[in-house]
N, C-alpha and C. Protein backbone atom coordinates (compact mmCIF):
# COMPACT_ATOMS: atom_id res chain seq x y z
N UNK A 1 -41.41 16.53 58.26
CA UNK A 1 -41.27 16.92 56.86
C UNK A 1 -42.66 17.04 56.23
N UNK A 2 -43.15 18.10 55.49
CA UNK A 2 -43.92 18.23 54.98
C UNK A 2 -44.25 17.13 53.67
N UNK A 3 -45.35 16.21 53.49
CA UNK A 3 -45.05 15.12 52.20
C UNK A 3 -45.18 15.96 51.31
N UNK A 4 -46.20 17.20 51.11
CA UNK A 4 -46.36 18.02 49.63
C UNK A 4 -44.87 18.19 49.21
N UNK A 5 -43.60 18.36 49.86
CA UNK A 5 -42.30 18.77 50.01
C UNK A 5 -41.29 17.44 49.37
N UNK A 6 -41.75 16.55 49.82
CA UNK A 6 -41.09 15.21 49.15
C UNK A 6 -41.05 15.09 47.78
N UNK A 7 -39.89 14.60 47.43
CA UNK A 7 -39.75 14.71 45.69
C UNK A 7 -40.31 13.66 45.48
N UNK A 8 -40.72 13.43 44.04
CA UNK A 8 -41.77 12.65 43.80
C UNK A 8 -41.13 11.59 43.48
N UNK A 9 -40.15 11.43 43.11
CA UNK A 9 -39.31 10.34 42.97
C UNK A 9 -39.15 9.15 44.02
N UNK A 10 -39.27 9.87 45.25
CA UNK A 10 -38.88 9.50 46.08
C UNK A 10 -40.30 9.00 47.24
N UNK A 11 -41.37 9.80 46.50
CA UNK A 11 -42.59 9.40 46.44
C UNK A 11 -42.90 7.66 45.77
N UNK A 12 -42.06 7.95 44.97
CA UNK A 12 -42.30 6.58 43.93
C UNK A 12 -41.69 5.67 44.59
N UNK A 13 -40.43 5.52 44.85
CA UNK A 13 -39.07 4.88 45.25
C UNK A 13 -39.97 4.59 47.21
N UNK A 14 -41.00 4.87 47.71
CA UNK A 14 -41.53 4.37 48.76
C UNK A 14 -42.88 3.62 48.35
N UNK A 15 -43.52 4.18 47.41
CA UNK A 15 -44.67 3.66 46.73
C UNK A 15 -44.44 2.27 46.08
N UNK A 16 -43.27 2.26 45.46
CA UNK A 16 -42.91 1.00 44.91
C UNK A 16 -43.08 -0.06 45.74
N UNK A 17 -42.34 -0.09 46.96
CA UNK A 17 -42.44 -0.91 47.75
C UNK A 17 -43.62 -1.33 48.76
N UNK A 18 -44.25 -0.37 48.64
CA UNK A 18 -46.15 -0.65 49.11
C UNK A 18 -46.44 -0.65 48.12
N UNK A 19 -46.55 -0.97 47.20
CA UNK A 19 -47.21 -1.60 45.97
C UNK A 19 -47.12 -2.80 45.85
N UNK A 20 -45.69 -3.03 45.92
CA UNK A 20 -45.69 -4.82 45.46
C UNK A 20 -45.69 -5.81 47.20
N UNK A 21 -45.84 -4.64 47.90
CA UNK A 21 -45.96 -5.87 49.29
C UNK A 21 -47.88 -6.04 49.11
N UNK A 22 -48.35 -4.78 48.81
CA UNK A 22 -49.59 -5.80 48.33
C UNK A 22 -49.87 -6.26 47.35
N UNK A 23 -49.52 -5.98 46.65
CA UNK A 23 -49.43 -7.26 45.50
C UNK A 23 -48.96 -8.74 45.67
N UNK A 24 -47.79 -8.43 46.59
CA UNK A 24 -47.65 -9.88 47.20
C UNK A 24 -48.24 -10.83 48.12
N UNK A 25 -48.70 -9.99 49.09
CA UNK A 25 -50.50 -10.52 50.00
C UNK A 25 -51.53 -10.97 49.32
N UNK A 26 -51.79 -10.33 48.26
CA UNK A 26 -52.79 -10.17 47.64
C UNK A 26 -52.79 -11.82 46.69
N UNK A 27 -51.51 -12.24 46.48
CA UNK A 27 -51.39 -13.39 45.35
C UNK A 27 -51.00 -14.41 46.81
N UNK A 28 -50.59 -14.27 47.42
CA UNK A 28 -50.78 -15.11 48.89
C UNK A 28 -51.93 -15.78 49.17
N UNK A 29 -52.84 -14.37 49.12
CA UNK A 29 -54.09 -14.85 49.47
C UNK A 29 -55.12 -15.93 48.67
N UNK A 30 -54.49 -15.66 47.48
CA UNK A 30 -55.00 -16.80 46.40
C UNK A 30 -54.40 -17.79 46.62
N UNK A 31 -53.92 -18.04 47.41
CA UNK A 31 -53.47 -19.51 47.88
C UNK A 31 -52.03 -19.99 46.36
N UNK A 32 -51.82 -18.71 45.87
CA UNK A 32 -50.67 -19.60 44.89
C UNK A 32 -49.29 -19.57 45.47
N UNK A 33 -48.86 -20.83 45.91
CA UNK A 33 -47.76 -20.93 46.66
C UNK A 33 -46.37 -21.71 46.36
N UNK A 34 -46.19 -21.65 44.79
CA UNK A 34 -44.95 -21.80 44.46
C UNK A 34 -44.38 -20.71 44.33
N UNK A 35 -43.17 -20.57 44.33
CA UNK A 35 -42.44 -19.09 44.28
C UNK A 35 -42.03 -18.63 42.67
N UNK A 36 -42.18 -19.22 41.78
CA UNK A 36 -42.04 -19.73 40.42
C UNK A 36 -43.36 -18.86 40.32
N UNK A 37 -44.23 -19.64 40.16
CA UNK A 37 -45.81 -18.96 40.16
C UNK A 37 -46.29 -17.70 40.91
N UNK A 38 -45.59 -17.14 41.92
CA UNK A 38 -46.12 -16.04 42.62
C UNK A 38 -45.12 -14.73 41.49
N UNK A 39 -44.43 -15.17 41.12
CA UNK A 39 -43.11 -14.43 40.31
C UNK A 39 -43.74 -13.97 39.05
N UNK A 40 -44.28 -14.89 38.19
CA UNK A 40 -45.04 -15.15 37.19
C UNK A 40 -46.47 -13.89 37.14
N UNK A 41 -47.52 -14.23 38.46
CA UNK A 41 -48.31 -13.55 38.66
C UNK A 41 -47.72 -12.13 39.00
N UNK A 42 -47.13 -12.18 39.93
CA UNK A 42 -46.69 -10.45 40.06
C UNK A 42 -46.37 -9.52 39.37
N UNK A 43 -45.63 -10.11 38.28
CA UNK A 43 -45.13 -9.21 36.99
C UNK A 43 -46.31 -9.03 36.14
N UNK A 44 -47.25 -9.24 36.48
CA UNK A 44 -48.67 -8.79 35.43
C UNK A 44 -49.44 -7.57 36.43
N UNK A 45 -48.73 -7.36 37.58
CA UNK A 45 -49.40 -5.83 38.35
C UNK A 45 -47.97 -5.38 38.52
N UNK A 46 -46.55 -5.66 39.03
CA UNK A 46 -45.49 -4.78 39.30
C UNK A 46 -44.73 -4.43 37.72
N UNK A 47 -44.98 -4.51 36.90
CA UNK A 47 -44.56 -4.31 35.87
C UNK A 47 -44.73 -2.81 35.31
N UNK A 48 -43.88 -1.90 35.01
CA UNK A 48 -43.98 -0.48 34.29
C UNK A 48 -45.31 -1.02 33.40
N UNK A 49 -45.09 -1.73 32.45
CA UNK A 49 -46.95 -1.58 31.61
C UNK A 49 -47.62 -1.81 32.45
N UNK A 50 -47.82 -2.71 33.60
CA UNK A 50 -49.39 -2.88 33.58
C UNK A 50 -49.17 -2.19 35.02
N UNK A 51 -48.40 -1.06 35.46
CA UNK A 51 -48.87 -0.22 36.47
C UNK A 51 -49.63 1.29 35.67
N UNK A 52 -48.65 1.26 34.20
CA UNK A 52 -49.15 2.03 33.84
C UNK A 52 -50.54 1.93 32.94
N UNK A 53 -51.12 0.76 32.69
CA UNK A 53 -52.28 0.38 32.36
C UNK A 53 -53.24 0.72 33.40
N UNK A 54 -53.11 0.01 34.85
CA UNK A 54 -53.97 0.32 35.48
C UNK A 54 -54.07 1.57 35.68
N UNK A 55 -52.99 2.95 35.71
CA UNK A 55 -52.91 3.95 35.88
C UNK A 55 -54.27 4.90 34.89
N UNK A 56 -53.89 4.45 33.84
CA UNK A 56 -54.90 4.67 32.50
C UNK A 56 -56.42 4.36 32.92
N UNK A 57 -57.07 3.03 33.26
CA UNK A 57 -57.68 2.32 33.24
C UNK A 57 -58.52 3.38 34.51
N UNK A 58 -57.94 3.77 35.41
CA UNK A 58 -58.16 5.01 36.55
C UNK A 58 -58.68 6.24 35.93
N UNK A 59 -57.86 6.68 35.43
CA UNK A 59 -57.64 7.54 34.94
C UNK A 59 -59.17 8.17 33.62
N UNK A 60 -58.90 7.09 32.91
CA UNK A 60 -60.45 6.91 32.04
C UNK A 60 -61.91 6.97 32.84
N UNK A 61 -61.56 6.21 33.93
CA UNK A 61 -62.85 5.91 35.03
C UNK A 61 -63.48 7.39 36.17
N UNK A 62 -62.36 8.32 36.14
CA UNK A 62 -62.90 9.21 36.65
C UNK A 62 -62.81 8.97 38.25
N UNK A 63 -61.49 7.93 38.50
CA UNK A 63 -61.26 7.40 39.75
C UNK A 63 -60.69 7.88 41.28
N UNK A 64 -59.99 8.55 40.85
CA UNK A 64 -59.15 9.73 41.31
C UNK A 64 -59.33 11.21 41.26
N UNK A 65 -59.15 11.48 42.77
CA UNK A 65 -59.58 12.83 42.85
C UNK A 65 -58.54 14.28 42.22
N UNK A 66 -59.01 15.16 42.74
CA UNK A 66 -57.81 16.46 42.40
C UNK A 66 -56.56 16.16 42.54
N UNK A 67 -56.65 15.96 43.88
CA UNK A 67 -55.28 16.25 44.55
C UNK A 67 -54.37 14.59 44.54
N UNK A 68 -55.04 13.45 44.49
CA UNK A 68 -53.81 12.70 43.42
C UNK A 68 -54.16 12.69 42.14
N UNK A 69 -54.55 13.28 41.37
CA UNK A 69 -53.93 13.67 40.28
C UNK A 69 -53.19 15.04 40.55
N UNK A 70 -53.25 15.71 40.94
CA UNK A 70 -51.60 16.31 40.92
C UNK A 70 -50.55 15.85 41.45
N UNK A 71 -50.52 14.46 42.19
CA UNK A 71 -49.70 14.02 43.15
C UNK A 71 -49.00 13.17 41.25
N UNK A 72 -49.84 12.76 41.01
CA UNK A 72 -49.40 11.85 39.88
C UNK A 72 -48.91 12.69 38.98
N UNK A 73 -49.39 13.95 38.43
CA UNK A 73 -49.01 14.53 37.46
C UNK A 73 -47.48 15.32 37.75
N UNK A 74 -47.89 15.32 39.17
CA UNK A 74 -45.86 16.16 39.32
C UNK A 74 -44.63 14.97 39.44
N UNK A 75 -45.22 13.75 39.56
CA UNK A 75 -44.53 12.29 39.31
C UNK A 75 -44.09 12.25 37.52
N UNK A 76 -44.98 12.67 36.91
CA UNK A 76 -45.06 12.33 35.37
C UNK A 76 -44.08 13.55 34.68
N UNK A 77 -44.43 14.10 35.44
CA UNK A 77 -43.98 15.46 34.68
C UNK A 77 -41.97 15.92 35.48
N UNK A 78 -42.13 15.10 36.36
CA UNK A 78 -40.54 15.01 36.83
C UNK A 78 -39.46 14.83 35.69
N UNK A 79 -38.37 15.55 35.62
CA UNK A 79 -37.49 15.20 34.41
C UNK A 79 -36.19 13.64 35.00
N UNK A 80 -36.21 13.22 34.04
CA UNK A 80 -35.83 11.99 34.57
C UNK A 80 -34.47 11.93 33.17
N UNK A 81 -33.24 11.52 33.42
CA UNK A 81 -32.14 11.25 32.97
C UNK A 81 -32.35 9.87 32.14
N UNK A 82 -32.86 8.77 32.96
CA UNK A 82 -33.27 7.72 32.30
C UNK A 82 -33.81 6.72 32.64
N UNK A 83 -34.29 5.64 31.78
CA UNK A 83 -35.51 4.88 32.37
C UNK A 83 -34.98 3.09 31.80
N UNK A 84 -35.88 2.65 32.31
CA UNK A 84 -35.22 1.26 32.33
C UNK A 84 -35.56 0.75 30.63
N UNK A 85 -34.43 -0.39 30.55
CA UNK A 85 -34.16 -0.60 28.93
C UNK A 85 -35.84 -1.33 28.77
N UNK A 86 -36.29 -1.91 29.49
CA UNK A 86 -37.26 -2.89 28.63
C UNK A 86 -38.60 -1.71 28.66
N UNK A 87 -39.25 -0.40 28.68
CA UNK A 87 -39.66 -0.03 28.93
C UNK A 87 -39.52 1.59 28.01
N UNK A 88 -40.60 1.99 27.32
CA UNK A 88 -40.72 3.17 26.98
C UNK A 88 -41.09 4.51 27.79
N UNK A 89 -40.47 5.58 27.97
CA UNK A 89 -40.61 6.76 28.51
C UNK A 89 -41.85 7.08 29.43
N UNK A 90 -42.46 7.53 28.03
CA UNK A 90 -44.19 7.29 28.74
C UNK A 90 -44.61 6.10 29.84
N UNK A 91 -44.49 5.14 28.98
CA UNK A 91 -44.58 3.88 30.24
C UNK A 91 -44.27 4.19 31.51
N UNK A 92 -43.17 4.64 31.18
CA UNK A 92 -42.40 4.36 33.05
C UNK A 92 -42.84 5.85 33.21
N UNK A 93 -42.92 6.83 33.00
CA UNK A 93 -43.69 8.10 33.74
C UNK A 93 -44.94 7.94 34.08
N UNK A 94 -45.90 6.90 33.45
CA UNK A 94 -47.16 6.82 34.03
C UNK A 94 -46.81 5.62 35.11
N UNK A 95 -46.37 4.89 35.48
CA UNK A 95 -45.75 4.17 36.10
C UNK A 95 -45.30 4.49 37.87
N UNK A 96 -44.48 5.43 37.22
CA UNK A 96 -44.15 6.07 37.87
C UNK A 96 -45.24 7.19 38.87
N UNK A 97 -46.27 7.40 38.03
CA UNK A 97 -46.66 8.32 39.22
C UNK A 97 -48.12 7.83 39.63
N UNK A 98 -48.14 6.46 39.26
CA UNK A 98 -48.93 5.48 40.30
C UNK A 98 -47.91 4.97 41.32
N UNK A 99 -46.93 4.80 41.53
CA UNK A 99 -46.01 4.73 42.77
C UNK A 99 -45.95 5.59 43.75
N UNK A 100 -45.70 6.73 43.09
CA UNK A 100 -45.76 8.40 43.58
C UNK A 100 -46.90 8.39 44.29
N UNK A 101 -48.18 8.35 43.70
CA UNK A 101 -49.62 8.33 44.55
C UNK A 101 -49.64 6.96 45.79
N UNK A 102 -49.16 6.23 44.97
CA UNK A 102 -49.34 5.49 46.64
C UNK A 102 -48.10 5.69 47.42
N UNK A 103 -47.21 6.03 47.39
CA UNK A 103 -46.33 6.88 48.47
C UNK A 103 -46.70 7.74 49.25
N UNK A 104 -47.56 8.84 48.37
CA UNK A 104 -48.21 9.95 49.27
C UNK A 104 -49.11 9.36 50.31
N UNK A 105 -49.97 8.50 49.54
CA UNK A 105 -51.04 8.10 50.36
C UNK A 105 -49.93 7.33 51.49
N UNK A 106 -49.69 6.57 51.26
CA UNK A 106 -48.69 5.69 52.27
C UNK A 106 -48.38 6.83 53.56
N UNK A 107 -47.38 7.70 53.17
CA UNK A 107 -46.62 8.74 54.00
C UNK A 107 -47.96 9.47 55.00
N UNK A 108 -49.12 9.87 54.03
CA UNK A 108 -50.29 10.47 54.52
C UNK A 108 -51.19 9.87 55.87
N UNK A 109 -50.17 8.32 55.68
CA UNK A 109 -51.20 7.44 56.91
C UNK A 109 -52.49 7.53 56.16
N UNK A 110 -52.61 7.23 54.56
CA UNK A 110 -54.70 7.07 54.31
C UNK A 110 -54.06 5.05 53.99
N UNK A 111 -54.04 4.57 54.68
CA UNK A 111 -54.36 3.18 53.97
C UNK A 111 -56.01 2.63 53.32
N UNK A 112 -56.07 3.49 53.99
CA UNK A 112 -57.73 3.45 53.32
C UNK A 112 -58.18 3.34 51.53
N UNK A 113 -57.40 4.20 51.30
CA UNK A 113 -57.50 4.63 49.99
C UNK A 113 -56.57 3.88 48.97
N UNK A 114 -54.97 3.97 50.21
CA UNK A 114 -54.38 2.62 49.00
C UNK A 114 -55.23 1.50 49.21
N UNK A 115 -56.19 1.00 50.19
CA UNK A 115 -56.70 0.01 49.87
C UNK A 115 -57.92 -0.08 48.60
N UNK A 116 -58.30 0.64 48.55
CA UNK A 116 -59.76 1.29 47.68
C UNK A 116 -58.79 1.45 45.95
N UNK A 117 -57.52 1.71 46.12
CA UNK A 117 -56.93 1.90 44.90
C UNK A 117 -56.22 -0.01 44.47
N UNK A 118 -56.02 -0.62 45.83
CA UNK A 118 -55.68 -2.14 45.40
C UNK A 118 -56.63 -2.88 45.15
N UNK A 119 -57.65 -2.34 45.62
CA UNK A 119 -58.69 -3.12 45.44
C UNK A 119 -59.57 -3.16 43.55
N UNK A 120 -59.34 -1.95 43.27
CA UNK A 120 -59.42 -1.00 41.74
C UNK A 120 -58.48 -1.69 41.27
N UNK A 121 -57.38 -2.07 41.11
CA UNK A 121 -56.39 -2.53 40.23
C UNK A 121 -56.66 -4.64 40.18
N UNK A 122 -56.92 -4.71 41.75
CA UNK A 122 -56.94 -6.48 41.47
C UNK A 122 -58.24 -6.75 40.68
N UNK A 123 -59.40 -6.22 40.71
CA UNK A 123 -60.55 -6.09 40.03
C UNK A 123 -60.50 -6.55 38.71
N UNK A 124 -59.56 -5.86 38.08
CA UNK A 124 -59.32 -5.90 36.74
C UNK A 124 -58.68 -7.06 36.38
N UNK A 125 -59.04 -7.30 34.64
CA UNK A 125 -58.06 -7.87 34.55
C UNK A 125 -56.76 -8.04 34.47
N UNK A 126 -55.84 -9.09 34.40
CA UNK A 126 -54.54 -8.97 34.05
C UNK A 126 -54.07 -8.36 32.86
N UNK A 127 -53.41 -7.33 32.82
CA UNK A 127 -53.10 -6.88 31.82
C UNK A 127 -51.99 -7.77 30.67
């Protein structure tokens, strides 16, 4: 299957889940090992705001090349029926197509780059 061909949704809906498995290594690695506390920490990077913060935070920085930003922008620009209650539109479309980009990358075989992009997001602060 061609990935340019993959709906972006579905881009996201694989991205999601390489997102928060490093996110979950990543708070491992900090040695925080109650499950209470790893729960706590995670929702300050798997969260619609602060994926779409860091998305921004990219985005401002001049971080990302052409071609994921169009990977992200055909994520954003997807028409969507509806979005989750705790969460505004925008939110979850920018959200959303930081999932989308690391799906592609994922599918693309670049771990390289999702690493260079996890590495850009743990950097920061907690949103």
């Amino acid at each position: 299957m061609n990935k340019e061909q993959i709906n972006s949704l579905a881009l996201a809906y694989i991205g999601d889940s390489v997102y928060e498995l490093y996110v979950r290594k990543y708070l491992i690695e900090k040695k925080i090992i109650k499950v209470n506390d790893l729960q706590k920490e995670a929702v300050k990077y798997v969260s619609a705001k602060a994926q779409a913060s860091y998305l921004k935070m990219m985005l401002n920085d001049n971080f990302l090349n052409d071609d994921e930003l169009i990977i992200i922008n055909r994520a954003r620009n997807h028409k969507v029926n509806s979005h989750p209650k705790n969460t505004d539109i925008i939110t979850y479309k920018y959200a959303t197509g930081l999932e989308a980009l690391i799906g592609y990358l994922y599918i693309d075989d670049n771990h390289k780059r999702i690493d260079e992009i996890m590495h850009y997001i743990f950097k920061q602060k907690n949103i």
